[in-house]
PDB file of N, CA and C in Angstrom:
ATOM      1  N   UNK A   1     -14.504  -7.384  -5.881  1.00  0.00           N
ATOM      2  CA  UNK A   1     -13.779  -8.000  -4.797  1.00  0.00           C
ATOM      3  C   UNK A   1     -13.509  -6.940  -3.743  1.00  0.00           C
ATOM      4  N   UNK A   2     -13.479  -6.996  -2.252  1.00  0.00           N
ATOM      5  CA  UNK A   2     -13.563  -6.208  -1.663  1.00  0.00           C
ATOM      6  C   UNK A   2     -11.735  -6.146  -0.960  1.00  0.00           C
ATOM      7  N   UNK A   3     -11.998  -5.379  -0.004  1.00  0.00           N
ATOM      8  CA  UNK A   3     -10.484  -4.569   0.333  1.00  0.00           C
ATOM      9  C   UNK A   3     -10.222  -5.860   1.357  1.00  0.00           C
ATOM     10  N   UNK A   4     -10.882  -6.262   2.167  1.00  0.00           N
ATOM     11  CA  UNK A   4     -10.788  -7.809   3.019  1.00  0.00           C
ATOM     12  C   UNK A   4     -10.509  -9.159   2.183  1.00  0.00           C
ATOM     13  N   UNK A   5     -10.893  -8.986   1.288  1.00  0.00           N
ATOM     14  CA  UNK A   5     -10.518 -10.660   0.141  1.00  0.00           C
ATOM     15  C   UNK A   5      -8.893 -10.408   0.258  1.00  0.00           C
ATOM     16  N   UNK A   6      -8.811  -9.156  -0.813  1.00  0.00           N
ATOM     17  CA  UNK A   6      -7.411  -8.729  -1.293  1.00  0.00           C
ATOM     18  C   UNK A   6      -6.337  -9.141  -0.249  1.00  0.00           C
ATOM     19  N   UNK A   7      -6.527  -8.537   1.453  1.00  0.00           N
ATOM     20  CA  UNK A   7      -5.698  -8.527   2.064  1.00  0.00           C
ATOM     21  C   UNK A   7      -5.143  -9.749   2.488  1.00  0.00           C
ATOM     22  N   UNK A   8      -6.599 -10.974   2.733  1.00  0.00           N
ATOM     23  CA  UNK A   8      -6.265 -12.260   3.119  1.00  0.00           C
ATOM     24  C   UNK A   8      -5.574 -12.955   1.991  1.00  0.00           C
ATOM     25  N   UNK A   9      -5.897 -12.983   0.547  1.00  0.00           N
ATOM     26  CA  UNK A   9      -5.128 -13.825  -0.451  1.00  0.00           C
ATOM     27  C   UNK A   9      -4.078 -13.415  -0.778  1.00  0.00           C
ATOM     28  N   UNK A  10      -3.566 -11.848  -0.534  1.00  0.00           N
ATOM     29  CA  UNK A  10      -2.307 -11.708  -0.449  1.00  0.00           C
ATOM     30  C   UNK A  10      -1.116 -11.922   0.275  1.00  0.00           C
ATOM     31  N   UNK A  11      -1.567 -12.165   2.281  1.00  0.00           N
ATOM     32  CA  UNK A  11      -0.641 -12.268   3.169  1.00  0.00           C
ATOM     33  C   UNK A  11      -0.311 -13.891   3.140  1.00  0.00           C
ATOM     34  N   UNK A  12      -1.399 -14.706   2.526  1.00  0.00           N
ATOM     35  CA  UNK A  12      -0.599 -15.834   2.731  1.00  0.00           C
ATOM     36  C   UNK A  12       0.093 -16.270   1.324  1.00  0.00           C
ATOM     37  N   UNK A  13      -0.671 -16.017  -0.347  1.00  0.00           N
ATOM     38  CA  UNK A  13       0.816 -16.299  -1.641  1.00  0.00           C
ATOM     39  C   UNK A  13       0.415 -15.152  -2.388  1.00  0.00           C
ATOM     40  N   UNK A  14       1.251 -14.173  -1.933  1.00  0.00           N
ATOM     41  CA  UNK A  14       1.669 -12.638  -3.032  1.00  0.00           C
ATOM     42  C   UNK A  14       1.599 -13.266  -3.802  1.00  0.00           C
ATOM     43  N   UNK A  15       0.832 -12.526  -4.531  1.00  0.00           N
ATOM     44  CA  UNK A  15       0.849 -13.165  -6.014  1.00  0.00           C
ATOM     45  C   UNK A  15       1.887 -11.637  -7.251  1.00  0.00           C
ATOM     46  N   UNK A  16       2.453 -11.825  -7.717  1.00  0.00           N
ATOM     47  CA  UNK A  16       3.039 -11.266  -8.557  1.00  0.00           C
ATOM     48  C   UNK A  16       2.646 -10.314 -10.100  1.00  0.00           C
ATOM     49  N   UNK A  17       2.307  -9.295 -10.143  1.00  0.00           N
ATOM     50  CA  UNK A  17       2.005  -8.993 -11.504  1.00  0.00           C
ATOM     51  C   UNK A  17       3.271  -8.610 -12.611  1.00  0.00           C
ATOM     52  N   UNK A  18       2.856  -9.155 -13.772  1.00  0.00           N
ATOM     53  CA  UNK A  18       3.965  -8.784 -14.627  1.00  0.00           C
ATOM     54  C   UNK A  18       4.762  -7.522 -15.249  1.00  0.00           C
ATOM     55  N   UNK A  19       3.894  -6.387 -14.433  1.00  0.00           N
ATOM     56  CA  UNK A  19       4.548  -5.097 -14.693  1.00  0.00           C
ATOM     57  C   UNK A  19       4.733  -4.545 -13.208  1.00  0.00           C
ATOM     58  N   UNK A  20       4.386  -5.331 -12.572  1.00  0.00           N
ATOM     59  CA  UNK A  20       4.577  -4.650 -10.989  1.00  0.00           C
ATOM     60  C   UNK A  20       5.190  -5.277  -9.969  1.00  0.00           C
ATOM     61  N   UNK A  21       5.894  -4.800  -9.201  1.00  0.00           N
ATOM     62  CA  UNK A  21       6.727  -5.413  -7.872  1.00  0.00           C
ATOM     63  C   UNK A  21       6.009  -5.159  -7.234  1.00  0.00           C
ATOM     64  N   UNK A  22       5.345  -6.600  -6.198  1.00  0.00           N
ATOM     65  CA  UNK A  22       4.251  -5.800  -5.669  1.00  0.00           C
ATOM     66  C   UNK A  22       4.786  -6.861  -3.955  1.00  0.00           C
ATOM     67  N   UNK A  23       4.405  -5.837  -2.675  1.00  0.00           N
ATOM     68  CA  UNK A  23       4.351  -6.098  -1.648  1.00  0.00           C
ATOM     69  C   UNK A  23       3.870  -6.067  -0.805  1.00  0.00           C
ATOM     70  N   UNK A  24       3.657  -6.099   0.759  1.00  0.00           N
ATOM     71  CA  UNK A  24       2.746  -6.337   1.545  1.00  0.00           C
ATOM     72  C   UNK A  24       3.216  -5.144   2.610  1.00  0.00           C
ATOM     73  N   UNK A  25       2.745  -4.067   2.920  1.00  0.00           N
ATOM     74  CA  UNK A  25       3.280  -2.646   3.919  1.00  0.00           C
ATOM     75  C   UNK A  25       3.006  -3.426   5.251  1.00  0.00           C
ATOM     76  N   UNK A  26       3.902  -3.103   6.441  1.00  0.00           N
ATOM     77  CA  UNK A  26       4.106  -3.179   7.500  1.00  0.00           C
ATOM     78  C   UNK A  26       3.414  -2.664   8.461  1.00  0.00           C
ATOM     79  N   UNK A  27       2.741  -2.958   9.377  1.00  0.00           N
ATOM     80  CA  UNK A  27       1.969  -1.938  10.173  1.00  0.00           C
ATOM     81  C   UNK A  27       2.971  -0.652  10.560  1.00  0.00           C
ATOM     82  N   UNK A  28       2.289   0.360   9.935  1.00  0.00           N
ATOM     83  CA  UNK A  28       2.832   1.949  10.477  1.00  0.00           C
ATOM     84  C   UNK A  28       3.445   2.012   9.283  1.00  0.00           C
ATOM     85  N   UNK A  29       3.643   1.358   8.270  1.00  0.00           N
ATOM     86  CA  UNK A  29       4.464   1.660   7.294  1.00  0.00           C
ATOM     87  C   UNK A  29       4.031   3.159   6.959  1.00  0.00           C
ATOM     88  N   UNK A  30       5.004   3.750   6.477  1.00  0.00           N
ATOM     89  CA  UNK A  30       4.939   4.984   5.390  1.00  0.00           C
ATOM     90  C   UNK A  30       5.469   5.514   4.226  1.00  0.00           C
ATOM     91  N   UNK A  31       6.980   4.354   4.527  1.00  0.00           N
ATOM     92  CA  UNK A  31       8.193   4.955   3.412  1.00  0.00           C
ATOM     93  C   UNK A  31       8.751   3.705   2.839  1.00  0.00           C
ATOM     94  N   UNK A  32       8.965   3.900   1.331  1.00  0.00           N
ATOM     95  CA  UNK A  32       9.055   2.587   0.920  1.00  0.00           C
ATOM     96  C   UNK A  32      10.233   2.097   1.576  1.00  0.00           C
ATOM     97  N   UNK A  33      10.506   0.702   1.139  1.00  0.00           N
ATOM     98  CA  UNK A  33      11.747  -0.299   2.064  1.00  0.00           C
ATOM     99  C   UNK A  33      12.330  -1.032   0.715  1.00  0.00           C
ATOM    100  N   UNK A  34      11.980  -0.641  -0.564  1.00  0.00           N
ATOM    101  CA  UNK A  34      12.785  -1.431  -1.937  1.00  0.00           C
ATOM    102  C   UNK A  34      13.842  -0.937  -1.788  1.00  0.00           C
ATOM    103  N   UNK A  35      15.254  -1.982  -1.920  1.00  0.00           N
ATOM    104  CA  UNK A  35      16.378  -1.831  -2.191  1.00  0.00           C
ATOM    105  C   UNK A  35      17.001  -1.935  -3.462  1.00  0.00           C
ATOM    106  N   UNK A  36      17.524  -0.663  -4.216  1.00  0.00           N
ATOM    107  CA  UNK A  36      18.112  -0.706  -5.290  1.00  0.00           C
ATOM    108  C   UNK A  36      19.227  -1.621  -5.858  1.00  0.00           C
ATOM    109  N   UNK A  37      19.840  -1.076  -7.140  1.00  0.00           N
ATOM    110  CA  UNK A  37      20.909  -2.383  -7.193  1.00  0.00           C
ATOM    111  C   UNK A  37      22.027  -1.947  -6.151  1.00  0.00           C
ATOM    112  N   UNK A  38      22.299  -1.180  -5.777  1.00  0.00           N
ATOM    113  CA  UNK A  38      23.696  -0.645  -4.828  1.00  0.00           C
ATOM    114  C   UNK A  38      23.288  -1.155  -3.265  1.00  0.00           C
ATOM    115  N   UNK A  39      21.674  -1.695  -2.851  1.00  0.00           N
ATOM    116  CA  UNK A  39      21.464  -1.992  -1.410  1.00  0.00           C
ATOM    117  C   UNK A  39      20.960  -0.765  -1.008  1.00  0.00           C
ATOM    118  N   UNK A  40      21.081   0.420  -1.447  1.00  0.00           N
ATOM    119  CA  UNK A  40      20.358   1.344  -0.758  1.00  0.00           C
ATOM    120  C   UNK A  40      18.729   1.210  -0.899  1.00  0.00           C
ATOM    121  N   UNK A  41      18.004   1.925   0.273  1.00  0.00           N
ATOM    122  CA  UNK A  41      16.691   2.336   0.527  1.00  0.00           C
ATOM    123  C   UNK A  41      16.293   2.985  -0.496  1.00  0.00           C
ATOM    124  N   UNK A  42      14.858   2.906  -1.067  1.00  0.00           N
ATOM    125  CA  UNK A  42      14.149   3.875  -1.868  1.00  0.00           C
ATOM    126  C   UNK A  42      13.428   5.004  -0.551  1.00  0.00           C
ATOM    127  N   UNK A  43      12.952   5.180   0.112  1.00  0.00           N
ATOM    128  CA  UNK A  43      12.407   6.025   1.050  1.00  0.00           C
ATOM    129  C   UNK A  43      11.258   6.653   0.282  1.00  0.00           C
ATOM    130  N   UNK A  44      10.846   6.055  -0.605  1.00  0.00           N
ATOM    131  CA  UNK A  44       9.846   7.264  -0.932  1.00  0.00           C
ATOM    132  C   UNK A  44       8.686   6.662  -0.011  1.00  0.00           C
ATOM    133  N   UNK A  45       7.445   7.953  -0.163  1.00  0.00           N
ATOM    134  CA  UNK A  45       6.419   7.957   0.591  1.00  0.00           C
ATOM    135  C   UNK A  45       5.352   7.063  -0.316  1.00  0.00           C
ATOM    136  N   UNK A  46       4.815   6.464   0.593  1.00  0.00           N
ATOM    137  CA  UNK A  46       3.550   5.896  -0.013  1.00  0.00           C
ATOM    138  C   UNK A  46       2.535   6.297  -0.018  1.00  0.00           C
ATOM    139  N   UNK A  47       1.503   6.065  -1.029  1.00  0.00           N
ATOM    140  CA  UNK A  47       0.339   7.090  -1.004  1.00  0.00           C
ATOM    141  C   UNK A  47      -0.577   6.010  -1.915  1.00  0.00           C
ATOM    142  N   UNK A  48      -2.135   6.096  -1.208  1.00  0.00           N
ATOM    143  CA  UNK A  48      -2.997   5.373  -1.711  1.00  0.00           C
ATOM    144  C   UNK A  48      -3.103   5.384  -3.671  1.00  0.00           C
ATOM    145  N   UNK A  49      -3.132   4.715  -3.793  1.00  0.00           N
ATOM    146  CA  UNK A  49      -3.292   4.949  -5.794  1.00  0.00           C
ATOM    147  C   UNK A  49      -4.668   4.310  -6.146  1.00  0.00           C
ATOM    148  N   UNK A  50      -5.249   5.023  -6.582  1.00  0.00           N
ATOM    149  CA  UNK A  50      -6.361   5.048  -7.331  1.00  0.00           C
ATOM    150  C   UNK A  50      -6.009   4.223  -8.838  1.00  0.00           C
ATOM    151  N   UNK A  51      -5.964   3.305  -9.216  1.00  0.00           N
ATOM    152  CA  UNK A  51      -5.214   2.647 -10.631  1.00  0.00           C
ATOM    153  C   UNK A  51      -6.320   2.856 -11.317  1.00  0.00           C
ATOM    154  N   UNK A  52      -7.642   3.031 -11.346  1.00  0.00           N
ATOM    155  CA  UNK A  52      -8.770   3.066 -12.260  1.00  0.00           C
ATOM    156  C   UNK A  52      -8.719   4.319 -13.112  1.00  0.00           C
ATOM    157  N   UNK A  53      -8.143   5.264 -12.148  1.00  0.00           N
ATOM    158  CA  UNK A  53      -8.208   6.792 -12.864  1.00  0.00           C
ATOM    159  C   UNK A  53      -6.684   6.828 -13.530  1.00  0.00           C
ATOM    160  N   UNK A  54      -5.833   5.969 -13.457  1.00  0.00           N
ATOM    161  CA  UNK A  54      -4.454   5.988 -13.952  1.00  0.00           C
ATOM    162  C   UNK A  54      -4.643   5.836 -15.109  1.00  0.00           C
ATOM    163  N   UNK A  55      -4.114   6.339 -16.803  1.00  0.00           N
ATOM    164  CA  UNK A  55      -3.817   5.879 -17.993  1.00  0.00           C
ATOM    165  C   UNK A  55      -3.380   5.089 -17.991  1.00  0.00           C
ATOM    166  N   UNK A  56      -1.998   5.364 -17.807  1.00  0.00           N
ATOM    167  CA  UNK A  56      -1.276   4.500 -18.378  1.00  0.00           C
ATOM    168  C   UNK A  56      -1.740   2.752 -17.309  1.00  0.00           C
ATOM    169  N   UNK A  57      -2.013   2.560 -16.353  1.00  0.00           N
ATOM    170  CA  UNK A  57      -2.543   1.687 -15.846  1.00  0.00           C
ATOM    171  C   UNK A  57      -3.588   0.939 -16.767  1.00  0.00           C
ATOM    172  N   UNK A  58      -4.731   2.331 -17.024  1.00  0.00           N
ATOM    173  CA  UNK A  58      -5.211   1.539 -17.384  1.00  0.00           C
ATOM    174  C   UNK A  58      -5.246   0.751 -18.748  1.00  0.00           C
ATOM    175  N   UNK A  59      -4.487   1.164 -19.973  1.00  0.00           N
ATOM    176  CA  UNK A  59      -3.482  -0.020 -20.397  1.00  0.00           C
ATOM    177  C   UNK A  59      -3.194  -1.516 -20.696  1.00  0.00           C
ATOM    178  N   UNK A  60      -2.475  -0.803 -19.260  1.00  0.00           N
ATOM    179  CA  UNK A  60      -2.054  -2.648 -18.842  1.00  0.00           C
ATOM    180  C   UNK A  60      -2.950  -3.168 -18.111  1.00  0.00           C
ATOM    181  N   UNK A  61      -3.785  -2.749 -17.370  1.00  0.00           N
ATOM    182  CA  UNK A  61      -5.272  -3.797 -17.185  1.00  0.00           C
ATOM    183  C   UNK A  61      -4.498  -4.432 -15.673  1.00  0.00           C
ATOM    184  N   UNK A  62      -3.537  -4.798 -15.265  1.00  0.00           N
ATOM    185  CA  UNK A  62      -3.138  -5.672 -14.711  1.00  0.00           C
ATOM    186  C   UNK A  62      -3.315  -6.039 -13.099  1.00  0.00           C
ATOM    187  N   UNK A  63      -3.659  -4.599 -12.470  1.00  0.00           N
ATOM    188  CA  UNK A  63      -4.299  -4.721 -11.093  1.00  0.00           C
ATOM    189  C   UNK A  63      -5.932  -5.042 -11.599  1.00  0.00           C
ATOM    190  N   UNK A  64      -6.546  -4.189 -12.388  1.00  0.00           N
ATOM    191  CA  UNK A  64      -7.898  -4.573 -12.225  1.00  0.00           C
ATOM    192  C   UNK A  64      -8.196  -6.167 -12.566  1.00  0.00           C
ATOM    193  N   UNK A  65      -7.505  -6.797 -13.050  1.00  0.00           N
ATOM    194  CA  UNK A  65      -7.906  -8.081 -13.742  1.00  0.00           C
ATOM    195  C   UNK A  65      -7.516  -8.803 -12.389  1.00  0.00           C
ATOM    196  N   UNK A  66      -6.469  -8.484 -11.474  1.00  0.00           N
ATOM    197  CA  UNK A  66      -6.018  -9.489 -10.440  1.00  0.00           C
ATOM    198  C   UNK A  66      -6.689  -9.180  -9.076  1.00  0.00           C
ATOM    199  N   UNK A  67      -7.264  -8.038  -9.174  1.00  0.00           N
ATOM    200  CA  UNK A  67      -7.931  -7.058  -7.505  1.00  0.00           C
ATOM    201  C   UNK A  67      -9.347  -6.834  -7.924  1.00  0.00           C
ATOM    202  N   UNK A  68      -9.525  -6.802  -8.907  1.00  0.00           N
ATOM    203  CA  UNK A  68     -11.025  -6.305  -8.997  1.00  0.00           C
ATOM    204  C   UNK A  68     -10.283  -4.572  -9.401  1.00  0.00           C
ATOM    205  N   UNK A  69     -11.837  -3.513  -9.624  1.00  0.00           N
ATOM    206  CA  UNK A  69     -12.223  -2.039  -9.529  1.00  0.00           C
ATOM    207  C   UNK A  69     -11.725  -1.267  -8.250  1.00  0.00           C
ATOM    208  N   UNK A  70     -11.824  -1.990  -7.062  1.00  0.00           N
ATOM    209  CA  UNK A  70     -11.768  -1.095  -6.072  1.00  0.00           C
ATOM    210  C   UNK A  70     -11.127  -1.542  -4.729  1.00  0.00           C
ATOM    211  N   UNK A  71      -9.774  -2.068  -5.449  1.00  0.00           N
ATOM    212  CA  UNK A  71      -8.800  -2.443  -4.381  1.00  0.00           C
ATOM    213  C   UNK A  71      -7.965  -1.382  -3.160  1.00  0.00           C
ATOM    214  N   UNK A  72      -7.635  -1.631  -2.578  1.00  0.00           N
ATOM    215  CA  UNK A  72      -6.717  -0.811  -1.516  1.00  0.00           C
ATOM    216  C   UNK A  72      -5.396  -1.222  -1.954  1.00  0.00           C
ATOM    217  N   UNK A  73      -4.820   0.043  -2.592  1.00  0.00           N
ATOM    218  CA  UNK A  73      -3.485  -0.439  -3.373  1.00  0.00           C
ATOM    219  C   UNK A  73      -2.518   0.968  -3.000  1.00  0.00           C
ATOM    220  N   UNK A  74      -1.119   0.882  -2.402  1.00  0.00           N
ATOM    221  CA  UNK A  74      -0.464   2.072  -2.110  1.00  0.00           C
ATOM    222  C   UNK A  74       0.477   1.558  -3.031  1.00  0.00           C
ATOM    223  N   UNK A  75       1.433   3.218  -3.760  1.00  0.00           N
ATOM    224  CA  UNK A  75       2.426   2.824  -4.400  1.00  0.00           C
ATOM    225  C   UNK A  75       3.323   4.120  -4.146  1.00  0.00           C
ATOM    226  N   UNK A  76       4.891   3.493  -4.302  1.00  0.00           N
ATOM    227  CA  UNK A  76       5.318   4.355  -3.850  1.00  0.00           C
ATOM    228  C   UNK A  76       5.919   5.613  -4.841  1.00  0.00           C
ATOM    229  N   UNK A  77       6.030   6.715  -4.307  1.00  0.00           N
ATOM    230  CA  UNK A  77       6.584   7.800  -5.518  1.00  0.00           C
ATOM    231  C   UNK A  77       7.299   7.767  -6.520  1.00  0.00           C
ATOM    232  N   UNK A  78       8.411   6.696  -5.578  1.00  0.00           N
ATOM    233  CA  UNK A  78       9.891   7.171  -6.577  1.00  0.00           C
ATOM    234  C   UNK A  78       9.379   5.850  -7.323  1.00  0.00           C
ATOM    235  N   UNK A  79       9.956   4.982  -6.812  1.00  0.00           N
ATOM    236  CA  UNK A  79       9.900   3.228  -7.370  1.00  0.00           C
ATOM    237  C   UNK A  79       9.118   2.944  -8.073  1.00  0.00           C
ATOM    238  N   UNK A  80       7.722   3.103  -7.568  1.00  0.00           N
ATOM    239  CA  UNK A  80       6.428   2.631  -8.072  1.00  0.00           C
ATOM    240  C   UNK A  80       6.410   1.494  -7.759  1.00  0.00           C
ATOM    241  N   UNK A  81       6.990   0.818  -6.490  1.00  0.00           N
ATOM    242  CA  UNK A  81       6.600  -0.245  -5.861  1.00  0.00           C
ATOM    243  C   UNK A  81       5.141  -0.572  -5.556  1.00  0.00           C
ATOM    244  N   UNK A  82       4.560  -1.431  -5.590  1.00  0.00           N
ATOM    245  CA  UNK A  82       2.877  -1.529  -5.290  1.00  0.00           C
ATOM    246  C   UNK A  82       3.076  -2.160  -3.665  1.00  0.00           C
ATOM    247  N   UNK A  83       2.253  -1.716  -3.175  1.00  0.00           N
ATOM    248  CA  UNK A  83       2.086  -2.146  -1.429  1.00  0.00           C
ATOM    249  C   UNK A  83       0.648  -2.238  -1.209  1.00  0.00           C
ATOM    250  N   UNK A  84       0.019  -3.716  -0.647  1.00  0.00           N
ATOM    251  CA  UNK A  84      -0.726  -4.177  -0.257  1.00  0.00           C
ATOM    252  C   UNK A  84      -1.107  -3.730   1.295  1.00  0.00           C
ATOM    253  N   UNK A  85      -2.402  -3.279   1.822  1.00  0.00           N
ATOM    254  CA  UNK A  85      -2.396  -3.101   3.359  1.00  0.00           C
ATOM    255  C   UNK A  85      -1.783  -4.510   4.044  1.00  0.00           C
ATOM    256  N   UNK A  86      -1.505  -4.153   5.429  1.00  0.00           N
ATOM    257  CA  UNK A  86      -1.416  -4.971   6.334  1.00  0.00           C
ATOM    258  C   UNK A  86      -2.302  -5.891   6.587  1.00  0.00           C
ATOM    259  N   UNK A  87      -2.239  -6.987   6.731  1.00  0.00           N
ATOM    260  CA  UNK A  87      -3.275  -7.838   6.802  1.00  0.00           C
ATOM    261  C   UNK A  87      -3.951  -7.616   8.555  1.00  0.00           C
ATOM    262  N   UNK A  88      -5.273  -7.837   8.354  1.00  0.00           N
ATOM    263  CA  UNK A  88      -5.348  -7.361   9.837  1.00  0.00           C
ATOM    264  C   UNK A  88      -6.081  -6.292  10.028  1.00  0.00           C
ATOM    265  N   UNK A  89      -5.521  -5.221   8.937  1.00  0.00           N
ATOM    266  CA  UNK A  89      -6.063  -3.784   9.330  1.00  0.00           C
ATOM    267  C   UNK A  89      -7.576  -2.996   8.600  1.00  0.00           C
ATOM    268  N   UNK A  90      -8.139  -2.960   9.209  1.00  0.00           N
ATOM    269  CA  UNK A  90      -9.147  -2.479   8.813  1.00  0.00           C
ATOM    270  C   UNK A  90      -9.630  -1.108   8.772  1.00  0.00           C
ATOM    271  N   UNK A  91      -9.246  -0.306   9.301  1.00  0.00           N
ATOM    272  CA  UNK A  91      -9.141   1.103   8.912  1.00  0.00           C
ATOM    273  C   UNK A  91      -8.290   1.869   7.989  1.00  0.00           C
ATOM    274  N   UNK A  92      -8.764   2.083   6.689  1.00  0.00           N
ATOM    275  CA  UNK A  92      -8.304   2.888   5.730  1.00  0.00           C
ATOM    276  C   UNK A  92      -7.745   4.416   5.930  1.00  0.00           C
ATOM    277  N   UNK A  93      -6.552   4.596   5.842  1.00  0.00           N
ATOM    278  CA  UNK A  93      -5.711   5.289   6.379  1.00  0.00           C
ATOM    279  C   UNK A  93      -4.848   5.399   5.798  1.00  0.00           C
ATOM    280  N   UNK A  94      -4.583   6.702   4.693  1.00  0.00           N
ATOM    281  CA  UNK A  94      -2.699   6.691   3.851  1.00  0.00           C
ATOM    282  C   UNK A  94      -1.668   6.866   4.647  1.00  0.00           C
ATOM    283  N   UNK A  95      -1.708   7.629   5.860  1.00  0.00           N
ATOM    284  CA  UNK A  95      -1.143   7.557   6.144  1.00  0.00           C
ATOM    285  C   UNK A  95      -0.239   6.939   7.533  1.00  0.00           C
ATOM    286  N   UNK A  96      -1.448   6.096   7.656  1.00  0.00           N
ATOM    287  CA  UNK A  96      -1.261   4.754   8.625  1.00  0.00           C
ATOM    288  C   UNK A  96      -1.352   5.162   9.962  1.00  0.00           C
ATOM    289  N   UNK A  97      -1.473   4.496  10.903  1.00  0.00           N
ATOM    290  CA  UNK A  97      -1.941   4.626  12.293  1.00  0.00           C
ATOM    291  C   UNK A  97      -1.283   5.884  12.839  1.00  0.00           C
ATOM    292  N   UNK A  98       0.253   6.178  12.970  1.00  0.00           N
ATOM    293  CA  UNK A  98       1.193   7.499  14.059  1.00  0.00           C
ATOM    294  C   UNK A  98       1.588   6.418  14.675  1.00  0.00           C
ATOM    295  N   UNK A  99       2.122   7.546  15.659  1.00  0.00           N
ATOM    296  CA  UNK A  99       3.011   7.472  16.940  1.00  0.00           C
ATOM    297  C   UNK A  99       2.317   7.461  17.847  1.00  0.00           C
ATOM    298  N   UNK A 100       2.552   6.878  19.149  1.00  0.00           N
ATOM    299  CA  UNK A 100       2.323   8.080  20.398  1.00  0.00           C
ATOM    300  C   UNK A 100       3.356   8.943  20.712  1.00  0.00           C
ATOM    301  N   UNK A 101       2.725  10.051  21.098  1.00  0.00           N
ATOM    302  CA  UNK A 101       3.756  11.016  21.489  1.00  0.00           C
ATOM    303  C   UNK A 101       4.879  10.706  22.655  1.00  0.00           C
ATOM    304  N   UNK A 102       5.971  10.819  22.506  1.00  0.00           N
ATOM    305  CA  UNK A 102       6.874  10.350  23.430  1.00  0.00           C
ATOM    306  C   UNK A 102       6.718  11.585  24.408  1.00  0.00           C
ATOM    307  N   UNK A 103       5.966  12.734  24.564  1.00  0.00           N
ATOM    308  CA  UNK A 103       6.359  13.865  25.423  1.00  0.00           C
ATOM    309  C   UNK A 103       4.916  13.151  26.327  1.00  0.00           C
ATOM    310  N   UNK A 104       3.992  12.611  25.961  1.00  0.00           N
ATOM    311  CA  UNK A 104       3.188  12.026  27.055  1.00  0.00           C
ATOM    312  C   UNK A 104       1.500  12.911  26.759  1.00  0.00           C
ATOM    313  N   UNK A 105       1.685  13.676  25.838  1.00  0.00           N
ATOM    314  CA  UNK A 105       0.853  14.331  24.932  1.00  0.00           C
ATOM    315  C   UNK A 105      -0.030  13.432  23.905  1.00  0.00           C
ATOM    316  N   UNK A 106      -1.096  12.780  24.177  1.00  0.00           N
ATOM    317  CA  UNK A 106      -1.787  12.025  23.276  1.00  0.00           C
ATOM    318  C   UNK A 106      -2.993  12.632  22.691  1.00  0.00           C
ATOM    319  N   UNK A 107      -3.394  13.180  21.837  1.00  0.00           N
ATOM    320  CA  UNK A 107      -4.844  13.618  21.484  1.00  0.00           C
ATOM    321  C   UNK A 107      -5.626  12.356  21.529  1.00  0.00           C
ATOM    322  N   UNK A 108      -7.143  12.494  21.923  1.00  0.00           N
ATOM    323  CA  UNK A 108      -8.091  11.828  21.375  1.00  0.00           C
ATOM    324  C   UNK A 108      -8.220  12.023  19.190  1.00  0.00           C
ATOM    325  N   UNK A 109      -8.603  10.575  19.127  1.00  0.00           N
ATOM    326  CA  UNK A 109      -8.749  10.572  17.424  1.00  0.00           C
ATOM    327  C   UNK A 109     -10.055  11.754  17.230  1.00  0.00           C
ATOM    328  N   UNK A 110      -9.819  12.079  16.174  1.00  0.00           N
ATOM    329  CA  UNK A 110     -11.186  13.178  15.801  1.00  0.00           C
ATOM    330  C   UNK A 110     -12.282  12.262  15.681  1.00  0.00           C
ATOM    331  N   UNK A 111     -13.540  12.970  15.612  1.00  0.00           N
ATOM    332  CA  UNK A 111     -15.232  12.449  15.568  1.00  0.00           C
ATOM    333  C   UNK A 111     -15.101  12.893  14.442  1.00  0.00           C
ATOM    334  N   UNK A 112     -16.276  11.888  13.560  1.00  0.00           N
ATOM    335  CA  UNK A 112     -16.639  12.116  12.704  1.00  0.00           C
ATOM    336  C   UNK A 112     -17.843  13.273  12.573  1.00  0.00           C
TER     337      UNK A 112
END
């Protein structure tokens, strides 16, 4: 299943796994947004996860059986919240689009 299936069957019914809280990242997202039991922020950073090379993942089987081998799956440090890309986005990117510079300083993106 490819990284485009995933994104469309997820933005319209998240589907839920039974060991995972799983959600949909925000364009520009970077830092998680799960709220603990007290209401506070988790803030951790998100970072692409590879679940195939995970043990203990692999295990529980439970993304590969619902995403396929080679999903686009971010999770976050602390939580281990699972985050789905933005629907929409098609450039693979951990750490998501930036800013523009507010000083009026924009680089061109690098060449490949």
């Amino acid at each position: 299943m490819s990284t485009s299936a995933v994104t469309t069957s997820a933005s319209t019914n998240l589907q839920q796994l039974p060991h995972h809280k799983v959600k949909v990242k925000k364009s520009g997202q970077r830092a998680c947004n799960e709220k603990n039991d007290k209401g506070k922020f988790c803030g951790g950073h998100l970072k692409r996860w590879f679940y195939m090379k995970d043990v203990v993942e692999r295990e529980c089987g439970d993304i590969e059986k619902a995403w396929g081998p080679n999903a686009e799956v971010y999770r976050c440090e602390n939580c281990k919240t699972l985050y789905l890309p933005t629907p929409g986005e098609t450039k693979v990117n951990v750490a998501g689009q930036g800013q523009i510079s507010v000083f009026g300083l924009t680089l061109p993106p690098k060449e490949k």
